[in-house]
Protein backbone atom coordinates (compact mmCIF):
# COMPACT_ATOMS: atom_id res chain seq x y z
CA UNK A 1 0.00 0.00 0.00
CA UNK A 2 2.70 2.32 0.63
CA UNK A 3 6.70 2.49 0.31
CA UNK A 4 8.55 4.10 3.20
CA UNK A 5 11.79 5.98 2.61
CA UNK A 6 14.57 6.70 4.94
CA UNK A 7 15.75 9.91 3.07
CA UNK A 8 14.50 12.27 0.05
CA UNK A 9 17.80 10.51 -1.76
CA UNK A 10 15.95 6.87 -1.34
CA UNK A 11 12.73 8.89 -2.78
CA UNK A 12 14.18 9.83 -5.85
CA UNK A 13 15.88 6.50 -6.16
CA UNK A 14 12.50 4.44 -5.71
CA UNK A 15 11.03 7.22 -8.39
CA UNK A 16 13.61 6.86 -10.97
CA UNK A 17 14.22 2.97 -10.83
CA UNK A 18 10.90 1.39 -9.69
CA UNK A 19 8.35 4.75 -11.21
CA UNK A 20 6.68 4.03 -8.09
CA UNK A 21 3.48 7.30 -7.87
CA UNK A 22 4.23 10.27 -5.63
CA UNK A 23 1.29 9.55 -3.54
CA UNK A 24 2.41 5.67 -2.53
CA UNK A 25 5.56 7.13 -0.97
CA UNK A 26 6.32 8.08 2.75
CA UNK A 27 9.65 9.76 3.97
CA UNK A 28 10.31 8.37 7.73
CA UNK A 29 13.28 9.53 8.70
CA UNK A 30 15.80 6.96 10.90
CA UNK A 31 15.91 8.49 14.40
CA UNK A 32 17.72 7.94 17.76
CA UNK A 33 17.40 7.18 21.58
CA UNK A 34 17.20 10.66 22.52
CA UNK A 35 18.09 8.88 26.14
CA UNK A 36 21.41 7.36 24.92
CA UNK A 37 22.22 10.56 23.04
CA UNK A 38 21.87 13.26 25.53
CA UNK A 39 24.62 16.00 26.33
CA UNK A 40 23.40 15.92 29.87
CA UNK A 41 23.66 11.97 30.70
CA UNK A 42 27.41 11.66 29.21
CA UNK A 43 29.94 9.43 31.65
CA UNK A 44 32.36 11.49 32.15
CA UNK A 45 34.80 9.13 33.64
CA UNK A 46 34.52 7.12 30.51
CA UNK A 47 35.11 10.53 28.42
CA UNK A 48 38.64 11.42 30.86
CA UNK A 49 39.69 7.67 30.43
CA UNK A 50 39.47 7.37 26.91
CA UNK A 51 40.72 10.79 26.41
CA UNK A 52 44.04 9.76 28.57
CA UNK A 53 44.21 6.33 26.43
CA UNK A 54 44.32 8.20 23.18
CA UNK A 55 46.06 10.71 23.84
CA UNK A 56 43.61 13.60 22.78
CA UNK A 57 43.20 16.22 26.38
CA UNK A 58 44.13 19.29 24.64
CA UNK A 59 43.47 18.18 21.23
CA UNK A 60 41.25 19.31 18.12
CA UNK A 61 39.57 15.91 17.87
CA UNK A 62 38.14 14.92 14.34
CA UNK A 63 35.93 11.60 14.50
CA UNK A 64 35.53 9.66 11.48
CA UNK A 65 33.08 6.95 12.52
CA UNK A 66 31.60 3.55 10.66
CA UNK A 67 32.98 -0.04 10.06
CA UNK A 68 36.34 -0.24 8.83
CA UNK A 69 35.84 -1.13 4.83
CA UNK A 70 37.03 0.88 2.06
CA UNK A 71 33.45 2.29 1.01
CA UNK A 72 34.03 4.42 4.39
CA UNK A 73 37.10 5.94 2.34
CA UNK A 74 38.74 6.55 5.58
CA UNK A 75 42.27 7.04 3.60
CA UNK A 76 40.57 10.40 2.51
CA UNK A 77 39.85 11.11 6.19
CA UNK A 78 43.71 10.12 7.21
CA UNK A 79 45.22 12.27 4.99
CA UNK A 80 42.67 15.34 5.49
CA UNK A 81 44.16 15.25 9.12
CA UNK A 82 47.76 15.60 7.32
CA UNK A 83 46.49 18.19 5.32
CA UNK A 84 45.00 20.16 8.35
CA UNK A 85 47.85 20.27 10.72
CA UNK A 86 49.79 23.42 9.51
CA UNK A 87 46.47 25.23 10.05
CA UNK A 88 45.35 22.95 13.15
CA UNK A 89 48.69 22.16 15.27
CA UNK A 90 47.23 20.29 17.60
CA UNK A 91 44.57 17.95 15.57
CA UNK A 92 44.24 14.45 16.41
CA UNK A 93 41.81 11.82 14.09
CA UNK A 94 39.98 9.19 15.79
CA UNK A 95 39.00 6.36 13.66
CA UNK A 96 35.82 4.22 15.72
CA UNK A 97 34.92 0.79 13.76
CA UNK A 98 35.70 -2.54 13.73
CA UNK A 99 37.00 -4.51 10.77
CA UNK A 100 35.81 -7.72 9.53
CA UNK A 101 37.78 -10.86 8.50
CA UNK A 102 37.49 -10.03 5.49
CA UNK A 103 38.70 -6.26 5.91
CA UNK A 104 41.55 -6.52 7.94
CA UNK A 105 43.78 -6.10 4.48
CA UNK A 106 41.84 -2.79 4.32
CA UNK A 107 42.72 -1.94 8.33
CA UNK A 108 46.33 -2.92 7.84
CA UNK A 109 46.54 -0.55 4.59
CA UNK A 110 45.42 2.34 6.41
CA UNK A 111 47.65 1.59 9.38
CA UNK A 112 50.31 1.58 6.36
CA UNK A 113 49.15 5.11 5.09
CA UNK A 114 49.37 6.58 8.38
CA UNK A 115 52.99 4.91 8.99
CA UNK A 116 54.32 6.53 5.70
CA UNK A 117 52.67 9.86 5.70
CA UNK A 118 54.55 10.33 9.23
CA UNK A 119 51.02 10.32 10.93
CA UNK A 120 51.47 7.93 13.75
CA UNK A 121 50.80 10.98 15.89
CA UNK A 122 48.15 12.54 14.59
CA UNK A 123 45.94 9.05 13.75
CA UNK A 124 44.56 7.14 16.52
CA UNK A 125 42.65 3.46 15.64
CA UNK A 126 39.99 2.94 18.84
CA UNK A 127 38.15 -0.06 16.86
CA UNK A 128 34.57 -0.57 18.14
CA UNK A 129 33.39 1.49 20.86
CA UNK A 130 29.68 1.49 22.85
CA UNK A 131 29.95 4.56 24.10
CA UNK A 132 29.45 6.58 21.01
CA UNK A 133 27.59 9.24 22.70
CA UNK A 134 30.99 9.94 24.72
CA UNK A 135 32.83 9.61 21.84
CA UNK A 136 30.80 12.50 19.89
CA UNK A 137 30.86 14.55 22.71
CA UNK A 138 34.58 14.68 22.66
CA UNK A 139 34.92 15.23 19.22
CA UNK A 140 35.27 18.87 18.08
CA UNK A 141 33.97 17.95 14.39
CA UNK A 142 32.42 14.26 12.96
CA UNK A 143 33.42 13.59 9.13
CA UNK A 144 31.59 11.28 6.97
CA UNK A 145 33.08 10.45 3.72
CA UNK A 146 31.64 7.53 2.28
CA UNK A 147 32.46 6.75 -1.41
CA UNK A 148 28.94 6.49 -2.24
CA UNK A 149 26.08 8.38 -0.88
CA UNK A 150 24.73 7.27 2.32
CA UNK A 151 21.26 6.41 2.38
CA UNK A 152 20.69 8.42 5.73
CA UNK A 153 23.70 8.45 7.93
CA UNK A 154 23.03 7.60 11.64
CA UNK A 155 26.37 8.61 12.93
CA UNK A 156 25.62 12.82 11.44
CA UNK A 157 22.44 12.46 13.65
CA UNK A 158 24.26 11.25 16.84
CA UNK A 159 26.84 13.66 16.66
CA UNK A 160 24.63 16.56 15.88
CA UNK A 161 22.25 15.52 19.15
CA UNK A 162 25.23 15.49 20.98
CA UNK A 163 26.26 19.45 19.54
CA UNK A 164 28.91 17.88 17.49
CA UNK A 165 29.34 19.74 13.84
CA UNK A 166 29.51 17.30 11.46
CA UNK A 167 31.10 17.47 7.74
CA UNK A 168 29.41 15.48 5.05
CA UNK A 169 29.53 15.61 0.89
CA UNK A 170 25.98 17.62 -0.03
CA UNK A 171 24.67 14.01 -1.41
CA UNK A 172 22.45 11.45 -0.20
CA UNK A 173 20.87 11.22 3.04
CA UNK A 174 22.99 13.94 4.89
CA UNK A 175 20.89 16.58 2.84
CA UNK A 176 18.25 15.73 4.87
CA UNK A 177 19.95 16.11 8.02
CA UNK A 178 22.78 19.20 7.66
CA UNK A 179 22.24 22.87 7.72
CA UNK A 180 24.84 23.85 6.24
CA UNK A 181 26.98 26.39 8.01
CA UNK A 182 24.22 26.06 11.24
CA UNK A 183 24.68 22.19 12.21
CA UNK A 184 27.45 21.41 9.94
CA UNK A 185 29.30 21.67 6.70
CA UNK A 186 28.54 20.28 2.76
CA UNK A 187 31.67 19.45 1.95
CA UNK A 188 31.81 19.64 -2.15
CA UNK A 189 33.16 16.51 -2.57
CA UNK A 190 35.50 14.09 -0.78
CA UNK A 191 38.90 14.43 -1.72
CA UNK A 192 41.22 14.83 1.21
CA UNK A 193 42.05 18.40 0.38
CA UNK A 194 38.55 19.39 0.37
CA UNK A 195 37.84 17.57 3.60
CA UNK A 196 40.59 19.22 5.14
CA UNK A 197 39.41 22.77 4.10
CA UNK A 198 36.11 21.60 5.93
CA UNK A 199 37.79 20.60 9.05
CA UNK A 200 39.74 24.14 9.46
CA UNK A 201 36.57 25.85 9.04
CA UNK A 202 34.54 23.82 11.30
């Protein structure tokens, strides 16, 4: 009787490929445990501890969140770090995500990257995490940069409830979730140097 959507980007998609009438379609929008996410509920001592494990008190902390797999293009997000440091001294990337058997080629190469762009510093792999809502909190920006567009993208959402700015290409689900320039940045695309310019002015 009716086709629910998760974003206007699924919308379009279900228009163009399936012709499926205006009138049949529903946008719900994927939400979140406003009780999990909520600045004012945040364990703090799990905040200070993982702070003091990676390294980050007194660091501009960009988050780049999502299982470890090379759609996640999280090379793009290593070397955006790189690229912000002369204009952002004291930046630190946190990658959160586990890899899968069959990704831990794709972990290792990233691991590589960060070994021979002299980032061992800068790049920090946590792996999977619960406490997400901590994690946001502590972040100073959240990046998304997905290969392909993101149906929704959970992980903007989370951040943003937690008063995180997020940056995200200006495709997919995130233009149903970012003001630009009020909750976060479009980034134009998702090449490391335009990430980076992104992350300086967030």
């Amino acid at each position: 009787d009716l086709v629910i959507c998760v974003s206007s980007a699924i919308k379009k998609y279900i228009q163009a490929n399936y012709h499926t009438p205006e009138e049949k379609i529903r946008i719900v929008h994927r939400g979140i445990d406003p009780e999990e996410f909520c600045p004012d509920r945040l364990d703090h001592e799990f905040v200070n501890r993982f702070k003091e494990q990676y390294g980050l008190e007194g660091r501009f902390v960009a988050a780049c969140v999502g299982r470890i797999s090379p759609l996640k293009n999280f090379e793009a997000f290593v070397e955006a770090v790189g690229l912000s440091a002369d204009a952002i001294s004291n930046i630190k990337g946190v990658i959160v995500g586990s890899a899968r058997a069959d990704k831990k080629g794709y972990l290792a190469e990233l691991k590589e990257l960060v070994g021979r762009r002299g980032l061992q510093e800068r790049i920090v792999f946590a792996g999977a995490q619960s406490k997400m809502a901590e994690i946001y909190s502590l972040s100073d920006v959240v990046v998304a940069c997905s290969r392909k567009p993101e149906s929704f993208g959970r992980s903007l959402l989370e951040a943003m409830a937690m008063d995180t700015p997020v940056i995200a290409e200006a495709q997919g689900g995130p233009l149903d979730i970012i003001e630009d320039g009020r909750t976060g940045l479009f980034c134009p695309d998702n090449s490391p140097e335009q990430l980076a310019r992104c992350i300086v002015k967030a």
